[in-house]
N, C-alpha and C. Protein backbone atom coordinates (compact mmCIF):
# COMPACT_ATOMS: atom_id res chain seq x y z
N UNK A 1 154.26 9.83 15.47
CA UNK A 1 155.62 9.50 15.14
C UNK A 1 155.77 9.41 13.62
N UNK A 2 156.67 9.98 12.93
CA UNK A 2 156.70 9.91 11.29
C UNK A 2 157.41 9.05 11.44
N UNK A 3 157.53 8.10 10.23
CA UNK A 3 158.40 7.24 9.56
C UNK A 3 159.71 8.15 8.49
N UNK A 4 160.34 7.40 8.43
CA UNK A 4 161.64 8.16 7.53
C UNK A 4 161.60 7.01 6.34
N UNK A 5 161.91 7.80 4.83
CA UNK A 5 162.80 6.86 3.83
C UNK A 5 163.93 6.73 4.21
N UNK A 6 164.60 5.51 4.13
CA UNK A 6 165.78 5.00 4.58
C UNK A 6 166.63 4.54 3.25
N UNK A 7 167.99 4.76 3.26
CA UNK A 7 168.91 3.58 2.09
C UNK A 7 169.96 3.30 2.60
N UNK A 8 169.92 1.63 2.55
CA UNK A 8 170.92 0.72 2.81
C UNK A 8 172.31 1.44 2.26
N UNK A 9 173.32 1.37 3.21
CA UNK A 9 174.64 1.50 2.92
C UNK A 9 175.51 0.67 1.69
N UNK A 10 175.01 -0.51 2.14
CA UNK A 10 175.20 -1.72 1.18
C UNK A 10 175.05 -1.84 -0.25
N UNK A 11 173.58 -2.23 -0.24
CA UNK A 11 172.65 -2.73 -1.46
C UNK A 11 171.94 -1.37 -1.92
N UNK A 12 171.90 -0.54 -1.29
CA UNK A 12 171.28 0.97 -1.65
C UNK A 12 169.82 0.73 -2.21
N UNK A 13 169.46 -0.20 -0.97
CA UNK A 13 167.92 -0.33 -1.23
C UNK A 13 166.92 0.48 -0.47
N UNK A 14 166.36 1.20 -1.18
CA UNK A 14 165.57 2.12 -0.66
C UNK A 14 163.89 1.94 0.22
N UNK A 15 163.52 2.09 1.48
CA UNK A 15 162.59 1.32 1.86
C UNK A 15 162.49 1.73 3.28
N UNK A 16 161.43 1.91 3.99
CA UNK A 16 160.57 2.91 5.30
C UNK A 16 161.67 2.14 6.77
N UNK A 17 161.91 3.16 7.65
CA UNK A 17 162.69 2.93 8.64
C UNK A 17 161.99 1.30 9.23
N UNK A 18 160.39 1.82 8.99
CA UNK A 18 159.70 0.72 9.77
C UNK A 18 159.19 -0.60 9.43
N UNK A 19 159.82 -0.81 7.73
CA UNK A 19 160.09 -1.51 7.08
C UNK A 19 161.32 -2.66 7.43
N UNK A 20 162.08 -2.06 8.10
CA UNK A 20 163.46 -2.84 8.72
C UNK A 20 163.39 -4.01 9.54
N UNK A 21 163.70 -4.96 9.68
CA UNK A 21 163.83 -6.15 9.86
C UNK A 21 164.67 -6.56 11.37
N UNK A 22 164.04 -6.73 12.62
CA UNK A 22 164.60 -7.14 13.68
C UNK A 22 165.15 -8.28 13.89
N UNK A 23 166.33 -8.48 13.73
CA UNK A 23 167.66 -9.33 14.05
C UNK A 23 168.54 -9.28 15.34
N UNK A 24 168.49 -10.26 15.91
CA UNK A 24 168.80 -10.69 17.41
C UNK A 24 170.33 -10.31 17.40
N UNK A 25 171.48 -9.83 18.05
CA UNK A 25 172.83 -8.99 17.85
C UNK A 25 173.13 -9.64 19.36
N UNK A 26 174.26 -10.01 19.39
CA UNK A 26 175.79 -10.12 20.39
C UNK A 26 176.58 -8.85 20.14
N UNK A 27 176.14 -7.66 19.52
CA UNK A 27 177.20 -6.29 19.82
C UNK A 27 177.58 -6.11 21.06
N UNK A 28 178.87 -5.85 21.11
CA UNK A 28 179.52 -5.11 22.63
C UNK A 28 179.28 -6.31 23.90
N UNK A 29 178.63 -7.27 23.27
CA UNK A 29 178.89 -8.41 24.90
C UNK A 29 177.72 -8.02 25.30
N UNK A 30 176.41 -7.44 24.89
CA UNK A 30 175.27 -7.37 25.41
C UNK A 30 174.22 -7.95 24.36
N UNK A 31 173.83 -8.84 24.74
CA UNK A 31 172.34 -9.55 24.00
C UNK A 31 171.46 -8.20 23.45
N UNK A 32 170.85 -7.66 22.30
CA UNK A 32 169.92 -7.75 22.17
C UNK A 32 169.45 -7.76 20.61
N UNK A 33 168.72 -7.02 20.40
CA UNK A 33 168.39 -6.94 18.78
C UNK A 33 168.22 -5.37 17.76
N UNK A 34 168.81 -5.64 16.33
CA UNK A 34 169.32 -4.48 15.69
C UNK A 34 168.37 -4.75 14.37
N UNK A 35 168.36 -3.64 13.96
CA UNK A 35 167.19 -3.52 12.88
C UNK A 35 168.37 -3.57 11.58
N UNK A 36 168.07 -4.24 10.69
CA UNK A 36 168.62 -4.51 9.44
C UNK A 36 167.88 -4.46 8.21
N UNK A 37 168.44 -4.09 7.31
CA UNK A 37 168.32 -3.74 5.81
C UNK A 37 167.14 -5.61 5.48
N UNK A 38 165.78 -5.36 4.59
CA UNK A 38 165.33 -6.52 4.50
C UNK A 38 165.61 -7.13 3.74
N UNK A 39 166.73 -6.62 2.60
CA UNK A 39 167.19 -7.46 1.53
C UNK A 39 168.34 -7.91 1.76
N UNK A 40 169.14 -7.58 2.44
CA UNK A 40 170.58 -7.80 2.53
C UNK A 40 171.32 -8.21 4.12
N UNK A 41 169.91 -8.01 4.67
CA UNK A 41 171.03 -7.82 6.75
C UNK A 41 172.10 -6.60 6.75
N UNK A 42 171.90 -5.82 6.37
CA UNK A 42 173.09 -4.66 6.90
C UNK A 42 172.37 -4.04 7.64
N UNK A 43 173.06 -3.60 8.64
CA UNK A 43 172.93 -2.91 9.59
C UNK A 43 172.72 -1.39 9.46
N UNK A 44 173.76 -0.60 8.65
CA UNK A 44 174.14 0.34 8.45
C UNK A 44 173.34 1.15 7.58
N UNK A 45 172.59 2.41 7.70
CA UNK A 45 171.57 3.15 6.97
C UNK A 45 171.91 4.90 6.84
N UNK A 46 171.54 5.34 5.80
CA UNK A 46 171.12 6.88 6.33
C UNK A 46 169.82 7.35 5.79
N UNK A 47 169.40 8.07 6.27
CA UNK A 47 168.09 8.40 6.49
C UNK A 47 167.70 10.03 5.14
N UNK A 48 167.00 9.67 4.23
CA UNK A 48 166.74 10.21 2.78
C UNK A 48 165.58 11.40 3.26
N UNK A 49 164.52 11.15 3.75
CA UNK A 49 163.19 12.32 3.86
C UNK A 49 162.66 11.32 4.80
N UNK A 50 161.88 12.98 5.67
CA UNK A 50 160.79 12.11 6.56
C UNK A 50 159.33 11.87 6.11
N UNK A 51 158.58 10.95 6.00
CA UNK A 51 157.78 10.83 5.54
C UNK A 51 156.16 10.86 7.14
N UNK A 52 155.53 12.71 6.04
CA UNK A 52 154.82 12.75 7.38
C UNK A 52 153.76 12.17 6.78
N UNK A 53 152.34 11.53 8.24
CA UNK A 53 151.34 11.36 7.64
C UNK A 53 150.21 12.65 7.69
N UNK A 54 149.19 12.26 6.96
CA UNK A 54 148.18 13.69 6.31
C UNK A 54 147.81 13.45 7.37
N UNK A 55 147.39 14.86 7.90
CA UNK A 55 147.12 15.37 9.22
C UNK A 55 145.68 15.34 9.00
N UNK A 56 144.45 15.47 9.77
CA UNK A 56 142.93 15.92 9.63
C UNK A 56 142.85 16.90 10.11
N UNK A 57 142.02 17.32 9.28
CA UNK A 57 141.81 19.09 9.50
C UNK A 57 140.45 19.28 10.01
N UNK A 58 139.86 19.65 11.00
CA UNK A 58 138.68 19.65 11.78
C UNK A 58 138.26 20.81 11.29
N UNK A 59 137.12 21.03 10.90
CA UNK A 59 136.17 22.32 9.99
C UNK A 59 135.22 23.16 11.00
C-alpha cells in the first residue's frame, strides 16, 4: 500500500496521509471516526504525490 503527501485545506500543512490523526465524528447521525489534519483538526485534504516505497530487487 503506498502512502500519499497530503495538504491541509486549512493550514496548508504538508504531511503523509498516514500521518493523520483519528478523531471520533457524529457526521450524518452515524458514530464513527475521521482522520484530521495533526496541526489544526481539519478534516478536509488533497492529495500532492504518491509516495512509493523502494522495491527489492532479487539478483
Amino acid at each position: 500500500m503506498a502512502d500519499y503527501l497530503v495538504k491541509c485545506c486549512r493550514c496548508r500543512n504538508k504531511h503523509l496521509e498516514s500521518e493523520r490523526v483519528k478523531k471520533p465524528s457524529n457526521k450524518y447521525g452515524c458514530y464513527g471516526n475521521e482522520l484530521v489534519c495533526p496541526r489544526c483538526a481539519c478534516t478536509t485534504y488533497y492529495r500532492i504525490e504518491e509516495i512509493k516505497e523502494p522495491q527489492e530487487q532479487n539478483l
